[in-house]
C-alpha atoms as a PDB file:
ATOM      1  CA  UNK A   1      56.331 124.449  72.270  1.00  0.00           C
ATOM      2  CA  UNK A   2      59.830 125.280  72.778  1.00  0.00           C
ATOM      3  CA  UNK A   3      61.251 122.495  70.736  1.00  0.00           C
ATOM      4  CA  UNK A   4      59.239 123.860  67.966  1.00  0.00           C
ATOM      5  CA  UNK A   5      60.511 127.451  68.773  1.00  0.00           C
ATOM      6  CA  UNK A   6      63.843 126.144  68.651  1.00  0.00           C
ATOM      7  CA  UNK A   7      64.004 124.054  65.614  1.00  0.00           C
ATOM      8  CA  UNK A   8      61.923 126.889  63.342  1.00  0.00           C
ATOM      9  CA  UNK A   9      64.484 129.895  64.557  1.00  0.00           C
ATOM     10  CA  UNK A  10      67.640 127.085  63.854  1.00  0.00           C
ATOM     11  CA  UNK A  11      66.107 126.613  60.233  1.00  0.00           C
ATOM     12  CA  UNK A  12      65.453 130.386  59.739  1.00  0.00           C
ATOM     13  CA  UNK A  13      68.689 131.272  61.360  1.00  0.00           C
ATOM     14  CA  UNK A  14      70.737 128.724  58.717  1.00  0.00           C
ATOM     15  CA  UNK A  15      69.271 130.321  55.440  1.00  0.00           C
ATOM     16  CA  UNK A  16      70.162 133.766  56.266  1.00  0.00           C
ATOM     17  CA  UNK A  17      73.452 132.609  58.182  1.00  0.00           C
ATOM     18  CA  UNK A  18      74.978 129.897  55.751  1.00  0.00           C
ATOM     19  CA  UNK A  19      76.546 128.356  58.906  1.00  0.00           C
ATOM     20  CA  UNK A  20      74.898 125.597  61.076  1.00  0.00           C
ATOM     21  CA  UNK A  21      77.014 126.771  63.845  1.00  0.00           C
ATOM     22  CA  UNK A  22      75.675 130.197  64.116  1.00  0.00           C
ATOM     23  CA  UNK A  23      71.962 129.133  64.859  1.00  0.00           C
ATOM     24  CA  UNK A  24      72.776 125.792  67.071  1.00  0.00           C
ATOM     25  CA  UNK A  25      74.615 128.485  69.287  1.00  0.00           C
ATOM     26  CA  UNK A  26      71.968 131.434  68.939  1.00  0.00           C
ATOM     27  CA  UNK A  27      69.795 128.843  70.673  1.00  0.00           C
ATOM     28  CA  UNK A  28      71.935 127.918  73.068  1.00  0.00           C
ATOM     29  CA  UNK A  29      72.208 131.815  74.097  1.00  0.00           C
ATOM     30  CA  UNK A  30      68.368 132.193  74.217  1.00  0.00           C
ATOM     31  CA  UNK A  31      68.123 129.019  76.353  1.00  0.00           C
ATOM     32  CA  UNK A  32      70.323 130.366  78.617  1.00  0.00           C
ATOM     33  CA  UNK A  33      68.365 133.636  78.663  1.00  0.00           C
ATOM     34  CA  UNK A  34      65.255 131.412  79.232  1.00  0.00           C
ATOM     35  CA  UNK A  35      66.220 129.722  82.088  1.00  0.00           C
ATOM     36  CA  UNK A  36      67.631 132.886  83.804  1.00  0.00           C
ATOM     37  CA  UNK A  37      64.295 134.576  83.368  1.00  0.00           C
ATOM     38  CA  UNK A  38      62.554 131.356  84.223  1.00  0.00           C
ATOM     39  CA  UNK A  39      65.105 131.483  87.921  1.00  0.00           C
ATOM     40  CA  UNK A  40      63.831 135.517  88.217  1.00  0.00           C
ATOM     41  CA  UNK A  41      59.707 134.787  87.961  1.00  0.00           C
ATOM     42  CA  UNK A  42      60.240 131.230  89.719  1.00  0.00           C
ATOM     43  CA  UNK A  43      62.091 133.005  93.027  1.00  0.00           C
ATOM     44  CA  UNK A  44      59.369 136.408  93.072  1.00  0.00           C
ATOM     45  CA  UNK A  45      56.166 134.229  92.646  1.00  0.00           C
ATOM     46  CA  UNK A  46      56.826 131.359  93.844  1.00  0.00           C
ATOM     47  CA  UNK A  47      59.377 131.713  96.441  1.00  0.00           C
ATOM     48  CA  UNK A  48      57.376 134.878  97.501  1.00  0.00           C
ATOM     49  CA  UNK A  49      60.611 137.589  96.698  1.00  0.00           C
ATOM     50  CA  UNK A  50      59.476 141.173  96.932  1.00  0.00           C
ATOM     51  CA  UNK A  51      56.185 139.861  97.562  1.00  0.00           C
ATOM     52  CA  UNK A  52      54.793 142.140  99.986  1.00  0.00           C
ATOM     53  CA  UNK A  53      56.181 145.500  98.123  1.00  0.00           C
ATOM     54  CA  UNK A  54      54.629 144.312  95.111  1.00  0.00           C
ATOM     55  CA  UNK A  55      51.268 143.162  96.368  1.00  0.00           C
ATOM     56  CA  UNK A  56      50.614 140.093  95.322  1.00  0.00           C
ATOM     57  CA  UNK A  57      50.594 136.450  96.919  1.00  0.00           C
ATOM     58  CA  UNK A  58      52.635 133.447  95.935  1.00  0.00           C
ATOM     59  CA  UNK A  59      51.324 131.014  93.939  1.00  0.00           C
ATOM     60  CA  UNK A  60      52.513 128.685  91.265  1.00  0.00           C
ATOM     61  CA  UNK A  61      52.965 130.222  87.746  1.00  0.00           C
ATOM     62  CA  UNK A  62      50.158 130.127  85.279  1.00  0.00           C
ATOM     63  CA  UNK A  63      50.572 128.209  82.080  1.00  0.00           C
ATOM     64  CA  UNK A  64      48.907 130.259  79.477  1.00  0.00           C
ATOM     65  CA  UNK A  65      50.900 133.543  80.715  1.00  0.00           C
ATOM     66  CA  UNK A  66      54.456 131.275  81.078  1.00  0.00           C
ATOM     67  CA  UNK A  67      53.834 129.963  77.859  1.00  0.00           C
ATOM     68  CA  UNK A  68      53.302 133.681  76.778  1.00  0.00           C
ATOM     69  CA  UNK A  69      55.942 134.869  78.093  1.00  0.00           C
ATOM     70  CA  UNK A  70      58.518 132.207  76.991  1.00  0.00           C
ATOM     71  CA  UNK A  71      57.917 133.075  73.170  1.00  0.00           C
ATOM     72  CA  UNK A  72      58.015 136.762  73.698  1.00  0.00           C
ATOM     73  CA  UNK A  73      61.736 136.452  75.492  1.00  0.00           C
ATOM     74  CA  UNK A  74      62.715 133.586  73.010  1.00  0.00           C
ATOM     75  CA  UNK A  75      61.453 136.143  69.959  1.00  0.00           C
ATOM     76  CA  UNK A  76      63.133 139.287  71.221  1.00  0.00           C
ATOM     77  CA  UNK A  77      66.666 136.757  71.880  1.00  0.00           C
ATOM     78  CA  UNK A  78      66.159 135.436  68.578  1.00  0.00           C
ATOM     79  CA  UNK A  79      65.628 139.283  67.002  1.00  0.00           C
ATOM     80  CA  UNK A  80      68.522 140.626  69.107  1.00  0.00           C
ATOM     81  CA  UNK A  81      70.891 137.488  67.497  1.00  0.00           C
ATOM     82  CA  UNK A  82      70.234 138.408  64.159  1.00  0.00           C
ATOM     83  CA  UNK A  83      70.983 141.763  64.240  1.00  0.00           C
ATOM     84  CA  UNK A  84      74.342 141.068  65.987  1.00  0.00           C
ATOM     85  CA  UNK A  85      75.746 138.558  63.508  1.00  0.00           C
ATOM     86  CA  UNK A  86      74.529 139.983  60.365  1.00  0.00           C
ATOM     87  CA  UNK A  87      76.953 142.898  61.082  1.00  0.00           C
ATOM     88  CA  UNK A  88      79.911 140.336  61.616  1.00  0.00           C
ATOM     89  CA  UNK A  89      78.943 138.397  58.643  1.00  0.00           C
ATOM     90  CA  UNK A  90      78.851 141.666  56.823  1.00  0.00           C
ATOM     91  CA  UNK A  91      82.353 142.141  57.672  1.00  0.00           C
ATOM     92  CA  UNK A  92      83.386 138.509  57.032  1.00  0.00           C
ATOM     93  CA  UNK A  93      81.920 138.834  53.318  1.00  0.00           C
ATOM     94  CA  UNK A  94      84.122 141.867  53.129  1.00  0.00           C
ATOM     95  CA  UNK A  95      87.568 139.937  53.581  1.00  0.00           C
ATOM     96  CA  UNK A  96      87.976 140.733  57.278  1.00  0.00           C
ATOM     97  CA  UNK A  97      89.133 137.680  59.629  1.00  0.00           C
ATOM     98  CA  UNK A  98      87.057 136.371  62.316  1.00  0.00           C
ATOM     99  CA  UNK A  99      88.281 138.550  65.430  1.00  0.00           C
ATOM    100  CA  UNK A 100      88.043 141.356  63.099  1.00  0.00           C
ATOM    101  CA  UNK A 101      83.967 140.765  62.327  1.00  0.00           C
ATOM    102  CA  UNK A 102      83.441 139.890  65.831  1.00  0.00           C
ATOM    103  CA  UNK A 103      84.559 143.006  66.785  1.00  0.00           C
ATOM    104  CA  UNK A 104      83.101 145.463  64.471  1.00  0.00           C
ATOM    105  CA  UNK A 105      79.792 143.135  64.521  1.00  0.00           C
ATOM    106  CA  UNK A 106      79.871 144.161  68.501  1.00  0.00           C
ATOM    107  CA  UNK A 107      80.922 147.608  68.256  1.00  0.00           C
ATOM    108  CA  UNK A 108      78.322 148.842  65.341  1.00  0.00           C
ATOM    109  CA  UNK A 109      75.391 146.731  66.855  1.00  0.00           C
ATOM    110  CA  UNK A 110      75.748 147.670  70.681  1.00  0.00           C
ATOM    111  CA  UNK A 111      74.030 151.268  70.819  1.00  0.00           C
ATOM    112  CA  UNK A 112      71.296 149.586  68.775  1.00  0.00           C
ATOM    113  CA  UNK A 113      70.658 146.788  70.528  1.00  0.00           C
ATOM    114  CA  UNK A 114      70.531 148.509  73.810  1.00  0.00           C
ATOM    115  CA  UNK A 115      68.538 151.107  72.107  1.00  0.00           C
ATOM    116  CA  UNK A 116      66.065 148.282  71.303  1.00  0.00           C
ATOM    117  CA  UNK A 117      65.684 147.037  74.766  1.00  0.00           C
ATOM    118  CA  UNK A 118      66.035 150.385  76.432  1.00  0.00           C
ATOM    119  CA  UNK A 119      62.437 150.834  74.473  1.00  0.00           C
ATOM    120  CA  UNK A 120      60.848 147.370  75.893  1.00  0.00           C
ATOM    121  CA  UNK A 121      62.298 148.272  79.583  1.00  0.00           C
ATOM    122  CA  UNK A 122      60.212 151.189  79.256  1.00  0.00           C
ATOM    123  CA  UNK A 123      57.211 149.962  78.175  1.00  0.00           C
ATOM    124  CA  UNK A 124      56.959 146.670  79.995  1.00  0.00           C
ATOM    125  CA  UNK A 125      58.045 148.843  83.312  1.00  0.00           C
ATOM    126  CA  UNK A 126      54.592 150.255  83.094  1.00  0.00           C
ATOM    127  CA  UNK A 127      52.909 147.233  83.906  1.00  0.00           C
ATOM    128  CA  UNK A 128      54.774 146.576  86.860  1.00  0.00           C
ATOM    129  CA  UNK A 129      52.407 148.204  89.619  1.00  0.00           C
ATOM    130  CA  UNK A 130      49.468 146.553  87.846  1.00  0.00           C
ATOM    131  CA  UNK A 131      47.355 144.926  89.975  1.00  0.00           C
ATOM    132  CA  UNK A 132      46.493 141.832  87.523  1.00  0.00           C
ATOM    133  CA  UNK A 133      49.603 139.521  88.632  1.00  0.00           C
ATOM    134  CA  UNK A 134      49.344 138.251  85.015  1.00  0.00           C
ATOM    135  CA  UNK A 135      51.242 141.350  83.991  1.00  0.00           C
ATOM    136  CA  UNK A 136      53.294 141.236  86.745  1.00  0.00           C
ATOM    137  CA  UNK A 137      54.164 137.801  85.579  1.00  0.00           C
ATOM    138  CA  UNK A 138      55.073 139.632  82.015  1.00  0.00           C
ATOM    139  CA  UNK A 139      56.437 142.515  82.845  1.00  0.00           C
ATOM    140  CA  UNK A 140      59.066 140.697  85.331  1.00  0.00           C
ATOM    141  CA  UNK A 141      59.603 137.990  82.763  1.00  0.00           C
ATOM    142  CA  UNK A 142      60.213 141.014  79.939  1.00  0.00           C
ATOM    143  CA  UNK A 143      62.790 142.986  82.186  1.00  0.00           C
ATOM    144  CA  UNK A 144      65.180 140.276  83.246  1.00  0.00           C
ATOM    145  CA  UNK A 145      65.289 138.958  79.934  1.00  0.00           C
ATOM    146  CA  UNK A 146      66.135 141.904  78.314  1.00  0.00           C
ATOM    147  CA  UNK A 147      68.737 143.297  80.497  1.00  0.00           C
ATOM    148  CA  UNK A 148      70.003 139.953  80.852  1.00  0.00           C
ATOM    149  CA  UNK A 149      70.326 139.034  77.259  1.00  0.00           C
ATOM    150  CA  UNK A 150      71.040 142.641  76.057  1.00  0.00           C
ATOM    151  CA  UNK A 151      73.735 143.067  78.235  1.00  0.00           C
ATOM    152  CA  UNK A 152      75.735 139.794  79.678  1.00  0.00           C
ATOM    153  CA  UNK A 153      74.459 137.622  77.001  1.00  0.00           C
ATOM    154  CA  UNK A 154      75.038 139.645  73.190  1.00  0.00           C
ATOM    155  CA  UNK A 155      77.995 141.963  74.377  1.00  0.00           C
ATOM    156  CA  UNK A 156      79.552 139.598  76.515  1.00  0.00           C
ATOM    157  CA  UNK A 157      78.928 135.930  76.052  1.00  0.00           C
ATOM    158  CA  UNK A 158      78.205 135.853  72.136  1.00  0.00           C
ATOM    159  CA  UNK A 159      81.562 137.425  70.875  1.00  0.00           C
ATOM    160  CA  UNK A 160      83.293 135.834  73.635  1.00  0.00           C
ATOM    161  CA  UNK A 161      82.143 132.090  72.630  1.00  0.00           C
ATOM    162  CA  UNK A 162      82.867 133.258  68.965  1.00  0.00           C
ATOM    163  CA  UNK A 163      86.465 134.157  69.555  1.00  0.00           C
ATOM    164  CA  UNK A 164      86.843 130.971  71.083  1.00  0.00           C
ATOM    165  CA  UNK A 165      85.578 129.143  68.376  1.00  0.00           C
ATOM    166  CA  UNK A 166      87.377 131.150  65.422  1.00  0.00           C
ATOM    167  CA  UNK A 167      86.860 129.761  61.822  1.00  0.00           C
ATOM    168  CA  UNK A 168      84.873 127.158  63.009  1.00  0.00           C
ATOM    169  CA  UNK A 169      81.800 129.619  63.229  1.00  0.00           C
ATOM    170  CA  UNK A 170      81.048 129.559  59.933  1.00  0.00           C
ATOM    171  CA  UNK A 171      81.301 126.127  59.165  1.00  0.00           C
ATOM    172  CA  UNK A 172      78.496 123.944  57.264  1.00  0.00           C
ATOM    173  CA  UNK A 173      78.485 121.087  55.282  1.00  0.00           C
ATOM    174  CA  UNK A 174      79.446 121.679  51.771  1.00  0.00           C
ATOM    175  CA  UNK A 175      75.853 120.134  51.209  1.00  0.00           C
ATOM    176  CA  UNK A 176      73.834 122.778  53.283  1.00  0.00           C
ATOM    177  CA  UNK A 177      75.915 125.507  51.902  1.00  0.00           C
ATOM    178  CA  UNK A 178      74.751 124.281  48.913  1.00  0.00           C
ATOM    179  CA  UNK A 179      71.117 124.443  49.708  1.00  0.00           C
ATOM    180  CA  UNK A 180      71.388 127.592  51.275  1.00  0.00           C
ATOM    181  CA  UNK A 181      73.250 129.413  48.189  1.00  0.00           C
ATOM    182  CA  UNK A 182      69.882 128.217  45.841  1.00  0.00           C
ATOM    183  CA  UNK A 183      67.050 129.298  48.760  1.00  0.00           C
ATOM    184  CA  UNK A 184      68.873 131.254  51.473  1.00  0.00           C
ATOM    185  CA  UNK A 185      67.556 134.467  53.064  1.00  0.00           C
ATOM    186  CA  UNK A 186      69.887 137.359  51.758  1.00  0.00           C
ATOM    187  CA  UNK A 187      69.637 141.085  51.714  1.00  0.00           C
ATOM    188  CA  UNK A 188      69.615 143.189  48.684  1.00  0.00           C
ATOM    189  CA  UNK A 189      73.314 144.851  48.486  1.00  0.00           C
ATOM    190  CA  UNK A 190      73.249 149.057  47.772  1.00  0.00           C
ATOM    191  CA  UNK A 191      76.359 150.163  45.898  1.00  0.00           C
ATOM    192  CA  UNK A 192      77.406 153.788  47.589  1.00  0.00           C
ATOM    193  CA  UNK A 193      76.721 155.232  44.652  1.00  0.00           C
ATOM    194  CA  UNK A 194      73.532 154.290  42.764  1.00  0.00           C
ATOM    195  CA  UNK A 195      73.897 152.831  39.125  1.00  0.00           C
ATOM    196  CA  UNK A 196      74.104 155.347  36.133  1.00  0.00           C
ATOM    197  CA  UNK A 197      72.033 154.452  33.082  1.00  0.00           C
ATOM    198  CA  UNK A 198      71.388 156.454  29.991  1.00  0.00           C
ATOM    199  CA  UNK A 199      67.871 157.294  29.339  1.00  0.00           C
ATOM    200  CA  UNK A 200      66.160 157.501  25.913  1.00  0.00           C
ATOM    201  CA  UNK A 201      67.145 160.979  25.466  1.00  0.00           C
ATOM    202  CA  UNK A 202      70.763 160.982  26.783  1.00  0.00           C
ATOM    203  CA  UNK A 203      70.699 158.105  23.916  1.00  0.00           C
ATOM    204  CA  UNK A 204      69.286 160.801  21.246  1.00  0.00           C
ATOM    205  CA  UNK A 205      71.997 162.599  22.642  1.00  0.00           C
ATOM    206  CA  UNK A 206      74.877 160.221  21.730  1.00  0.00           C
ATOM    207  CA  UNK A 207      73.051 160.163  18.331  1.00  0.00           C
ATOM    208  CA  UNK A 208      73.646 163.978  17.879  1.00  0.00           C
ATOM    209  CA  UNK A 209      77.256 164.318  18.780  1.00  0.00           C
ATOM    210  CA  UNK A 210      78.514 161.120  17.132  1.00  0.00           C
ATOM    211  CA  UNK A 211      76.850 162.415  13.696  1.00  0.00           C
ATOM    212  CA  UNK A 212      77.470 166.468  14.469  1.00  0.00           C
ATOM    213  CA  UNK A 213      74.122 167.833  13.796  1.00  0.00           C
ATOM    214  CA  UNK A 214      71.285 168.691  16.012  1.00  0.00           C
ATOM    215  CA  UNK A 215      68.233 166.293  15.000  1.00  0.00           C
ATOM    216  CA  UNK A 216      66.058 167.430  17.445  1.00  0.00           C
ATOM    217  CA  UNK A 217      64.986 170.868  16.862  1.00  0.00           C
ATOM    218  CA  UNK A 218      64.336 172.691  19.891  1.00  0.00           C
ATOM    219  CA  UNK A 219      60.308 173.123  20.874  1.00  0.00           C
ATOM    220  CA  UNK A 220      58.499 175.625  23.317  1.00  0.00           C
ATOM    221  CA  UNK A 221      56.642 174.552  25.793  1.00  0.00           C
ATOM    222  CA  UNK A 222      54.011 176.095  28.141  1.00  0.00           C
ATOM    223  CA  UNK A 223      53.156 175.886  31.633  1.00  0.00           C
ATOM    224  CA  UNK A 224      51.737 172.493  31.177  1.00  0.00           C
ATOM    225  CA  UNK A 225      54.528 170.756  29.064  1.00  0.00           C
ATOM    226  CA  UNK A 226      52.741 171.407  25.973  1.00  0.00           C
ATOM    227  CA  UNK A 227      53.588 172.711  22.492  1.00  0.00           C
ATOM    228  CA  UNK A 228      51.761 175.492  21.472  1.00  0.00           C
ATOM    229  CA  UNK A 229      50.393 173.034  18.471  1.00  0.00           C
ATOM    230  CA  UNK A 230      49.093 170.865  21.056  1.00  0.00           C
ATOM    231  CA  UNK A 231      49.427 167.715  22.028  1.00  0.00           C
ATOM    232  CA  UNK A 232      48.406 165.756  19.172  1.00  0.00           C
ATOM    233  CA  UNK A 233      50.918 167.987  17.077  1.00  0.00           C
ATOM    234  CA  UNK A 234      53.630 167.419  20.285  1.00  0.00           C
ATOM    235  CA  UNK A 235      53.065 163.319  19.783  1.00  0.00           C
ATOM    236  CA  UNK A 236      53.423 163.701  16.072  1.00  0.00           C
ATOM    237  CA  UNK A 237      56.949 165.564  16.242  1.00  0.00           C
ATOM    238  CA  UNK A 238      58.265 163.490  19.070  1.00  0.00           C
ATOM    239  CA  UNK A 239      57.382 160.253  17.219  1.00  0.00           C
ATOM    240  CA  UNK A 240      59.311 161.665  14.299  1.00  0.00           C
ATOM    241  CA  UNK A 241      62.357 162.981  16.084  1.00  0.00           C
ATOM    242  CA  UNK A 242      63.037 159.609  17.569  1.00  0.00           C
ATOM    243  CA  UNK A 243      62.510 157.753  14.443  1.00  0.00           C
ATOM    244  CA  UNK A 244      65.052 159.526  12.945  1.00  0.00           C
ATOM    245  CA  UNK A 245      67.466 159.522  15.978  1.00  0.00           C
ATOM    246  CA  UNK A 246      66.889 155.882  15.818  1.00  0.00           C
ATOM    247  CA  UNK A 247      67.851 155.670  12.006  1.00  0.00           C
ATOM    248  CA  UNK A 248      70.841 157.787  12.442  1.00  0.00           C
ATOM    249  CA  UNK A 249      71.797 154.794  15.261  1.00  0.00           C
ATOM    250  CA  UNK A 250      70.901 152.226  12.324  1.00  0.00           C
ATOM    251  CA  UNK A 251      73.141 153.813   9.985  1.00  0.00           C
ATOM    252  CA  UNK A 252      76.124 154.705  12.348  1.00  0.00           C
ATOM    253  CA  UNK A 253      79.227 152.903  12.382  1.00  0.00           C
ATOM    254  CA  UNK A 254      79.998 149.992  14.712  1.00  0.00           C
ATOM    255  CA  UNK A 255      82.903 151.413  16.451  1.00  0.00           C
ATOM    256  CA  UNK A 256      82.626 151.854  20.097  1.00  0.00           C
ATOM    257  CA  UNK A 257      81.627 155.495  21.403  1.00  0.00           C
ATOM    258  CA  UNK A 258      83.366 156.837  24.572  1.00  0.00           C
ATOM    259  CA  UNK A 259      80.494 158.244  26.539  1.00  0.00           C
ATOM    260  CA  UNK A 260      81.044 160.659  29.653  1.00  0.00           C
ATOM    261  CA  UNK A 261      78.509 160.563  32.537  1.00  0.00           C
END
């Protein structure tokens, strides 16, 4: 199960990374977070740590609920990855050098991922004092791995082993670059300021001040958007107005109009 965990999240973590580097050492990080977590549960139920304030005996650790609790902490490593290192690739797309990414990566990302796991502390803290040691099992599991991997492991150990390895985190073979430019996983870029188009009237517009006449005469309207002639008589007029807008366009000359939004 965890081989498959690890080669799926390597694969997914290559198309939206475009660096085989990234991903091989994303898993390396969750591994480590694994086998932490793994140390934590093993010692408590087991080894019989905290046994008697907790209330529970020692006994070996149940394979359904390990196996549970192995994807959720591998998941939530995984989830915590991505949104570190999409910020420093963000910043590397932008012209900034390596130390520079890896910094502002760790400095925009940090409030949110502890945010994140501040939320899952919470929540698997409740189960804590249960008396089914199943949830002790998960709740345990949940809070070492998060505080462990939101905390040592993506503020301390991920930029650190990233500085050390410089340029070299982004690097791929030209043919998996390749690959991933035709069916990578990339985000939709926003502009700061949305895009300006001219609608069908601001292109009537143009129409009136390049010939210097009004063509569209100006029309009341009710409450309801309506001409008082109705809407039949409304369709009519419009229809008309914009096929002669349209032939004044037709007729105009070719040279280019200065428009300003």
């Amino acid at each position: 199960m965890l081989l498959v965990l690890i080669t799926t999240t390597t694969l997914l973590m290559f198309l939206a990374f475009g660096s085989l580097v990234l991903p091989i050492k994303a898993a390396i990080m969750s591994v480590l977070t694994l086998g932490a977590t793994m140390g934590v549960l093993t010692a408590m139920f087991v080894g019989g740590l905290f046994a008697d304030w907790l209330n529970f005996t020692p006994q070996p650790l149940s394979a359904p609920v390990l196996g549970l609790v192995i994807a959720i902490i591998y998941g939530l490593c995984t989830d915590y990855e991505v949104f570190l290192v999409s910020r420093m690739i963000e910043a590397r797309a932008q012209g900034m050098s390596t130390a520079e990414s890896i910094r502002i990566g760790a400095a925009t990302t940090g409030r949110l991922i502890t945010a994140a796991a501040l939320i899952l502390v919470v929540v698997a803290g409740a189960f804590v004092f249960s008396e089914l040691v199943m949830l002790k099992y998960l709740a345990f599991g949940l809070l070492t791995a998060l505080i462990l991997d939101a905390t040592v492991i993506r503020m301390f150990l991920v930029p650190a082993l990233m500085k050390w390895l410089g340029d070299e985190c982004w690097w791929a073979p030209e043919w998996m670059k390749n690959l991933q430019q035709r069916i990578g996983l990339r985000e939709v870029r926003l502009t700061d300021e949305p895009h300006k188009t001219i609608t069908h009237n601001q292109d009537l517009g143009i129409a009136e001040s390049h010939h210097g006449r009004n063509t569209l005469p100006h029309r009341t309207t009710d409450r309801q958007g309506h001409t008082p002639r109705g809407r039949h008589s409304r369709s009519n007029q419009m229809s008309t107005n914009y096929a002669t807008a349209h032939q004044q366009l037709d007729d105009a000359p070719t040279t280019p109009l200065a428009v300003r939004m």
